[in-house]
Protein backbone atom coordinates (compact mmCIF):
# COMPACT_ATOMS: atom_id res chain seq x y z
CA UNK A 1 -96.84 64.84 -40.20
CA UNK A 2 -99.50 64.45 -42.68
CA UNK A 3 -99.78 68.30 -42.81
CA UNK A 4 -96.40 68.93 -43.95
CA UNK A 5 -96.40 65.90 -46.24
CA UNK A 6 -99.01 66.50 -48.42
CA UNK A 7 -98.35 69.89 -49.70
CA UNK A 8 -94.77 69.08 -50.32
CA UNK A 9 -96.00 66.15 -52.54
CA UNK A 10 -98.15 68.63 -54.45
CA UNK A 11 -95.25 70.88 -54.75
CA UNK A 12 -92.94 68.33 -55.67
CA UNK A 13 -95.63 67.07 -58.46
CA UNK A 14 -95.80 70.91 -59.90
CA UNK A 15 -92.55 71.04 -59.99
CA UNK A 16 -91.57 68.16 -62.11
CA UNK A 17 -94.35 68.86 -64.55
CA UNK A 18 -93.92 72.58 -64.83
CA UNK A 19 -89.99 72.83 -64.46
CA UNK A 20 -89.02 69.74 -65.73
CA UNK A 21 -91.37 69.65 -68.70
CA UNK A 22 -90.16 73.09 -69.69
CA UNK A 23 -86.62 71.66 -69.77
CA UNK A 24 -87.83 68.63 -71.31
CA UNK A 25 -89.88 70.75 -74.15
CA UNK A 26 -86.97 72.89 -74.80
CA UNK A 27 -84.37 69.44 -75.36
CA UNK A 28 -87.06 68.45 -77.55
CA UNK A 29 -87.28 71.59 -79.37
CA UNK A 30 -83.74 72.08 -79.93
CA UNK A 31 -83.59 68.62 -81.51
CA UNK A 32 -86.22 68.90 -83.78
CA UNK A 33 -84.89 72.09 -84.76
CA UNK A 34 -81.89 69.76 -85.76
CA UNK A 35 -83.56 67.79 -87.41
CA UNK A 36 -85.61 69.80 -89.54
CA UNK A 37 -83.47 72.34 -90.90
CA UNK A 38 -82.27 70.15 -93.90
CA UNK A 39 -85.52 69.50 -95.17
CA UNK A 40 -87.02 73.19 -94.12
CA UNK A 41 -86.49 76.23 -94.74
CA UNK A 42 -84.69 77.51 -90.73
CA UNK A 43 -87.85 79.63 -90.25
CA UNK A 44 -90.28 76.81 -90.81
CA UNK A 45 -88.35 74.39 -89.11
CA UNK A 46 -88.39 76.80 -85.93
CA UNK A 47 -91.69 76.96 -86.28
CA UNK A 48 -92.60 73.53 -86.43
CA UNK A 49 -90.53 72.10 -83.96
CA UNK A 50 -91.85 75.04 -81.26
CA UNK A 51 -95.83 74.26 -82.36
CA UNK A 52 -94.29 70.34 -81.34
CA UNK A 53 -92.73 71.39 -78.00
CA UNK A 54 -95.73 73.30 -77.35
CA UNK A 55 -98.02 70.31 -77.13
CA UNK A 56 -95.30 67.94 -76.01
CA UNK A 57 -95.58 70.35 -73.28
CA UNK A 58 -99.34 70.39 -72.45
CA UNK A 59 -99.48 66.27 -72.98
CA UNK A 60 -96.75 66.08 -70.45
CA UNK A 61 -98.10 68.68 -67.62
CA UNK A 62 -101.71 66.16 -68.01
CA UNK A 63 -99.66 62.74 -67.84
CA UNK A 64 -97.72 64.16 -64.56
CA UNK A 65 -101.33 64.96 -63.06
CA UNK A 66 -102.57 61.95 -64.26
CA UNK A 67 -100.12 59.15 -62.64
CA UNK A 68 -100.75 58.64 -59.12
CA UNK A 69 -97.07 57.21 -57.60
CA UNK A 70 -94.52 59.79 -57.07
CA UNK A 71 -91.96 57.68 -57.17
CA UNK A 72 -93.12 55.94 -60.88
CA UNK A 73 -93.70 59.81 -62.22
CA UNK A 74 -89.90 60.27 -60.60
CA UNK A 75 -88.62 57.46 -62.87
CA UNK A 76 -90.73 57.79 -66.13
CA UNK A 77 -90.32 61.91 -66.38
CA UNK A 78 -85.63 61.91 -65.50
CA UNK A 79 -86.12 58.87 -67.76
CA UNK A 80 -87.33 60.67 -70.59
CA UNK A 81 -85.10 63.68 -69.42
CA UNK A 82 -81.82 61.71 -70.02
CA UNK A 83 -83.67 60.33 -72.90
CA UNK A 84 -84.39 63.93 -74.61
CA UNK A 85 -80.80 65.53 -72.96
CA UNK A 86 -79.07 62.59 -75.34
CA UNK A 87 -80.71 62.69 -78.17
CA UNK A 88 -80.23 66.90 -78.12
CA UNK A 89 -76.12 66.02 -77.96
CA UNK A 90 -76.55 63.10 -80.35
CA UNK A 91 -78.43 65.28 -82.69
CA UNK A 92 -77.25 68.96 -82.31
């Protein structure tokens, strides 16, 4: 059982911090797009808020390697996932 256990952990782990910090870096993006475009120029303001999402995205893909418990990395990374999907409808 171990066998089959393990490497669907793994694969579960790669695929919150790959696919669900892509989705999470692309919420974030789209609200600080939102957010900057009255005080930038729309070109700078893209800009800006994909440089951001960029490393939001590389902090996040460390942190998911970094936190041992599945089940806490579940809960912190759809946490900030609801988190980022509101604030992109609040916002935008």
């Amino acid at each position: 059982m171990h066998k089959i256990q393990y490497p669907l952990s793994v694969l579960y782990r790669f695929i919150l911090a790959f696919g669900i910090g892509y989705i999470c870096s692309y919420l974030l993006s789209l609200s600080l797009i939102d957010l900057f475009y009255p005080y930038l120029a729309k070109a700078e303001s893209i800009y800006l808020a994909a440089f951001s999402a960029l490393i939001f995205y590389i902090i996040f893909v460390i942190f998911s390697f970094c936190i041992q418990s599945l089940r806490k990395l579940s809960t912190i990374i759809l946490s900030l996932l609801s988190m980022l999907f509101l604030l992109s409808k609040l916002v935008g």
